[in-house]
C-alpha atoms as a PDB file:
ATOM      1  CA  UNK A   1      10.974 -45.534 -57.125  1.00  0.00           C
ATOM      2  CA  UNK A   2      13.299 -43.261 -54.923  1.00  0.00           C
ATOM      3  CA  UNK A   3      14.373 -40.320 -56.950  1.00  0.00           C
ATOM      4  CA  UNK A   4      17.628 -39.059 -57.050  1.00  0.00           C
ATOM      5  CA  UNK A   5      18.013 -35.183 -56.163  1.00  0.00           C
ATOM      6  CA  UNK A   6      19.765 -32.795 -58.720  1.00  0.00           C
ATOM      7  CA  UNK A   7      21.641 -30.718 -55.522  1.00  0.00           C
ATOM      8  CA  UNK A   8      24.015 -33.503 -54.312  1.00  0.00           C
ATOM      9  CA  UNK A   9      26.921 -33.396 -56.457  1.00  0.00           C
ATOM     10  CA  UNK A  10      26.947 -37.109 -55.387  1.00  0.00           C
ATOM     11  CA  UNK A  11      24.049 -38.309 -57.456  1.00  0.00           C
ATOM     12  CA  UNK A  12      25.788 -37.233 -60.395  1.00  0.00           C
ATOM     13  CA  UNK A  13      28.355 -38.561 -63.059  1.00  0.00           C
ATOM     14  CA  UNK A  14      29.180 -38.517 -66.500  1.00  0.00           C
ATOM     15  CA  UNK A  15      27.251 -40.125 -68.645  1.00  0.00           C
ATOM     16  CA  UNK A  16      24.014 -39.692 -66.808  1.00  0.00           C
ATOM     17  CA  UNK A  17      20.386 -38.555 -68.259  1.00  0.00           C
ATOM     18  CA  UNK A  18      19.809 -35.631 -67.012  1.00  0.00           C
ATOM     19  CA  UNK A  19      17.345 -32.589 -67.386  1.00  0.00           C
ATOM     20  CA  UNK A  20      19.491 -28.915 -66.474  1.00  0.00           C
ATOM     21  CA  UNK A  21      17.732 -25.710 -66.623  1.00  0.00           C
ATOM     22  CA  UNK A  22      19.600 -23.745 -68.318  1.00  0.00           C
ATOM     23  CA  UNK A  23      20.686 -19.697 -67.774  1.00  0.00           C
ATOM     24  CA  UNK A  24      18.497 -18.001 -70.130  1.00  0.00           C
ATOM     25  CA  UNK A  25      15.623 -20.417 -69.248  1.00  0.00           C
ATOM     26  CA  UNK A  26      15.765 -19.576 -65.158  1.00  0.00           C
ATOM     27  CA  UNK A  27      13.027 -17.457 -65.470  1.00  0.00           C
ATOM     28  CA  UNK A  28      10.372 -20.057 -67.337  1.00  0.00           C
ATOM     29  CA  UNK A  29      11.354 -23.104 -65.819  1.00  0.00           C
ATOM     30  CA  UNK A  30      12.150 -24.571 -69.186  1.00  0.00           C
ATOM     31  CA  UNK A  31      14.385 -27.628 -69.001  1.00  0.00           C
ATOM     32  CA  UNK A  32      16.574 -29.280 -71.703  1.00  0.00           C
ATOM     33  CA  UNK A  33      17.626 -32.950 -71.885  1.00  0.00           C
ATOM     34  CA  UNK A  34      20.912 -34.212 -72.214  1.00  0.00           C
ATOM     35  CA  UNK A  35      24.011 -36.573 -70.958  1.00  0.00           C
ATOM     36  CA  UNK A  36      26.279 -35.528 -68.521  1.00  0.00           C
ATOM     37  CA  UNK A  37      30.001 -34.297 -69.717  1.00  0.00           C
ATOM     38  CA  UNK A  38      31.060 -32.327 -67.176  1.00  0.00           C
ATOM     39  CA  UNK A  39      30.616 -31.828 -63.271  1.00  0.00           C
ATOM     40  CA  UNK A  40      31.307 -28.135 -62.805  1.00  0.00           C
ATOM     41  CA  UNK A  41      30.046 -27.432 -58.848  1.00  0.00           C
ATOM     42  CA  UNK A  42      32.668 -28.485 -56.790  1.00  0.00           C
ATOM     43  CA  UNK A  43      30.688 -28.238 -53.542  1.00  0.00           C
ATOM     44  CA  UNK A  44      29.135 -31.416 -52.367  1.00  0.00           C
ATOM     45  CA  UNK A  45      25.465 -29.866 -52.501  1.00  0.00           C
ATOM     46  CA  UNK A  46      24.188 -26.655 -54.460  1.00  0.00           C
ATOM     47  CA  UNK A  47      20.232 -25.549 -53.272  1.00  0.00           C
ATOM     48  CA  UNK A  48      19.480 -24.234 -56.728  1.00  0.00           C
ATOM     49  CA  UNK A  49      21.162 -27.572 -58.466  1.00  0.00           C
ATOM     50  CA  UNK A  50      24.857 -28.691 -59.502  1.00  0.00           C
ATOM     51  CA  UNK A  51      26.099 -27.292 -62.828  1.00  0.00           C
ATOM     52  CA  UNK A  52      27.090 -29.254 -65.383  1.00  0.00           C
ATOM     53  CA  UNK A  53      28.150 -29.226 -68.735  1.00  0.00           C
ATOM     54  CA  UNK A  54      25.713 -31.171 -71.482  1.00  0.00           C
ATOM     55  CA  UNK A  55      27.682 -33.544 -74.263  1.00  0.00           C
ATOM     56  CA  UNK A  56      25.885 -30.467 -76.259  1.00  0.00           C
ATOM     57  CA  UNK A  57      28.294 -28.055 -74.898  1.00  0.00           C
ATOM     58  CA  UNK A  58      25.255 -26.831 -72.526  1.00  0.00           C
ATOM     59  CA  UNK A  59      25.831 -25.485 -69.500  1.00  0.00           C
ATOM     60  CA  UNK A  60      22.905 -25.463 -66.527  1.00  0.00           C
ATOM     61  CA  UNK A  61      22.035 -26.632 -63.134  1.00  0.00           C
ATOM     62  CA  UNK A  62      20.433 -30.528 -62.517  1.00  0.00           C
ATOM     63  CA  UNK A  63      16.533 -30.442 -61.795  1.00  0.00           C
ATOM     64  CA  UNK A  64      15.642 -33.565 -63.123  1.00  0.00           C
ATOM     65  CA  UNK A  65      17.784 -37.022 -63.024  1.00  0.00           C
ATOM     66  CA  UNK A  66      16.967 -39.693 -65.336  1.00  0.00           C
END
C-alpha cells in the first residue's frame, strides 16, 4: 500500500483520518487522531507537516494519514 505523505497539502481534505501532532506534544512525538475540518497551510508542501484544524477544534501538523 503506497502511503500518502502528511507535507503535501495535496494529500489532504476535509473529512480525512488523520493523525496531527499537536503543539504542546512536539517535543514527545505524541499524536492525536481525528477528521480533517480545516486546511490551514496554504503552501503546497510544509517539511514539518500541513496544519490543520481537527473536527475537535485541534490544531496540529499531519504525520500520519489514514
Amino acid at each position: 500500500m503506497n502511503e500518502l505523505s502528511g507535507t503535501e497539502r495535496r494529500n489532504i481534505n476535509p473529512g480525512l483520518s488523520v493523525s496531527i501532532v499537536l503543539k504542546q506534544d512536539q517535543r514527545t512525538g505524541k499524536l492525536t487522531k481525528g477528521i480533517v475540518k480545516d486546511i490551514l497551510t496554504s503552501a503546497p508542501k510544509h517539511t514539518h507537516g500541513i496544519k490543520v484544524r481537527l473536527a475537535t477544534g485541534e490544531v496540529g501538523r499531519v504525520k500520519i494519514i489514514g
